[in-house]
C-alpha atoms as a PDB file:
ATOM      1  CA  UNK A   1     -21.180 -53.974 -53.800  1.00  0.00           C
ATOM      2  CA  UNK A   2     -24.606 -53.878 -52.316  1.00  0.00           C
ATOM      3  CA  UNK A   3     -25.545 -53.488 -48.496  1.00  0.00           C
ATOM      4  CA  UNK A   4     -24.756 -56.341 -46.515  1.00  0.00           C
ATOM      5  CA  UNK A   5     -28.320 -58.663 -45.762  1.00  0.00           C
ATOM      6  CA  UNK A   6     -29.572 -60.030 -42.723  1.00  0.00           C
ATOM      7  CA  UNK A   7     -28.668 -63.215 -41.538  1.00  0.00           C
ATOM      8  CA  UNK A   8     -31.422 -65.823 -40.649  1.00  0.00           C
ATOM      9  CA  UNK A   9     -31.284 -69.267 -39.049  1.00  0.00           C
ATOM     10  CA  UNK A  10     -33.270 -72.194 -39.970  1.00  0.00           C
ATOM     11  CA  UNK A  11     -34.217 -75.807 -38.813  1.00  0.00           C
ATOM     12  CA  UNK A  12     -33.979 -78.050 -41.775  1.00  0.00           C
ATOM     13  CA  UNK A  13     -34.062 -81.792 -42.132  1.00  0.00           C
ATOM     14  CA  UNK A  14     -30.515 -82.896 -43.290  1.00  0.00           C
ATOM     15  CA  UNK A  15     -31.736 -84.906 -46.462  1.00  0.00           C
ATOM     16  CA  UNK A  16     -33.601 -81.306 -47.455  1.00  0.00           C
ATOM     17  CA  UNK A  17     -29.915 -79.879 -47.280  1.00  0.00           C
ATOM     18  CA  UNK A  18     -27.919 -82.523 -48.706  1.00  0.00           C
ATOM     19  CA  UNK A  19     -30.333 -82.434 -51.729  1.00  0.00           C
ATOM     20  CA  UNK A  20     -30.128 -78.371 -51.814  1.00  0.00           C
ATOM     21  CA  UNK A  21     -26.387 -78.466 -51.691  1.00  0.00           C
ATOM     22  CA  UNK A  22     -26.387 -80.886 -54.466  1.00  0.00           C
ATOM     23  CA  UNK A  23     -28.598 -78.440 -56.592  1.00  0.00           C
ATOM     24  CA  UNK A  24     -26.503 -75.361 -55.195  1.00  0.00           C
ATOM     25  CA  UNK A  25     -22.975 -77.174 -56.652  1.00  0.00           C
ATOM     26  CA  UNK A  26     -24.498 -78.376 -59.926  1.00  0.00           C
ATOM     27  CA  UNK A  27     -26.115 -74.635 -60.865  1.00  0.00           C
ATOM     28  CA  UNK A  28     -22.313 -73.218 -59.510  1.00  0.00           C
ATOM     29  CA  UNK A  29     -24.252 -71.289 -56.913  1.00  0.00           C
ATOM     30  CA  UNK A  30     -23.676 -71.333 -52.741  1.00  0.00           C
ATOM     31  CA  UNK A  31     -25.875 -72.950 -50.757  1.00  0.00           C
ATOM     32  CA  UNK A  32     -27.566 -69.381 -49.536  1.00  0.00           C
ATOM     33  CA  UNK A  33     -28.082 -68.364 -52.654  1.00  0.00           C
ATOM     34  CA  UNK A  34     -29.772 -70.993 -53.854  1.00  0.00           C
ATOM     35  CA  UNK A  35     -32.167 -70.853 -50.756  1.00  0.00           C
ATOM     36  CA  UNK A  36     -32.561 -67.541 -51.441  1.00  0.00           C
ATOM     37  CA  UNK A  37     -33.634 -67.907 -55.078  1.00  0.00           C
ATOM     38  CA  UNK A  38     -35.975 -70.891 -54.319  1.00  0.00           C
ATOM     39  CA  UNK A  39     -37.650 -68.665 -51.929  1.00  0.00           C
ATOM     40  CA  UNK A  40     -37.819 -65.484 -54.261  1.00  0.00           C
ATOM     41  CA  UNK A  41     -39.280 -67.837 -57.402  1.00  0.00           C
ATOM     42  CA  UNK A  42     -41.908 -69.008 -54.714  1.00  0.00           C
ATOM     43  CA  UNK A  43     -43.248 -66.096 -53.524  1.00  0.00           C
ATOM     44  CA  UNK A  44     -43.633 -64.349 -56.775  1.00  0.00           C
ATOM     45  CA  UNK A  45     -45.544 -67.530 -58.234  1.00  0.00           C
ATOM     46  CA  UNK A  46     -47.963 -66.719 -55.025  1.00  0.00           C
ATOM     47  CA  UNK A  47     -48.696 -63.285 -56.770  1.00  0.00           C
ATOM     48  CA  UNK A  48     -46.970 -61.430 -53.734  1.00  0.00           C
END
């Protein structure tokens, strides 16, 4: 198992999370991971 990452909290509006957990269920993923992925995808499409 890998080392354990940081943990980070976040303002979001509820709709934004509703609609993420929604994703997160249908791709059999938890909610952080799907966050996490989202943000991973973005920043590489920014060339970083």
């Amino acid at each position: 198992m890998g080392a354990e990452k940081p943990v980070y909290s976040f303002r979001l509006n509820p709709e934004l999370v509703d609609a993420l957990k929604v994703l997160a269920k249908e791709q059999n993923r938890n909610l952080s991971n799907l966050v996490e992925t989202i943000l991973i995808e973005y920043v590489k499409k920014q060339g970083n």
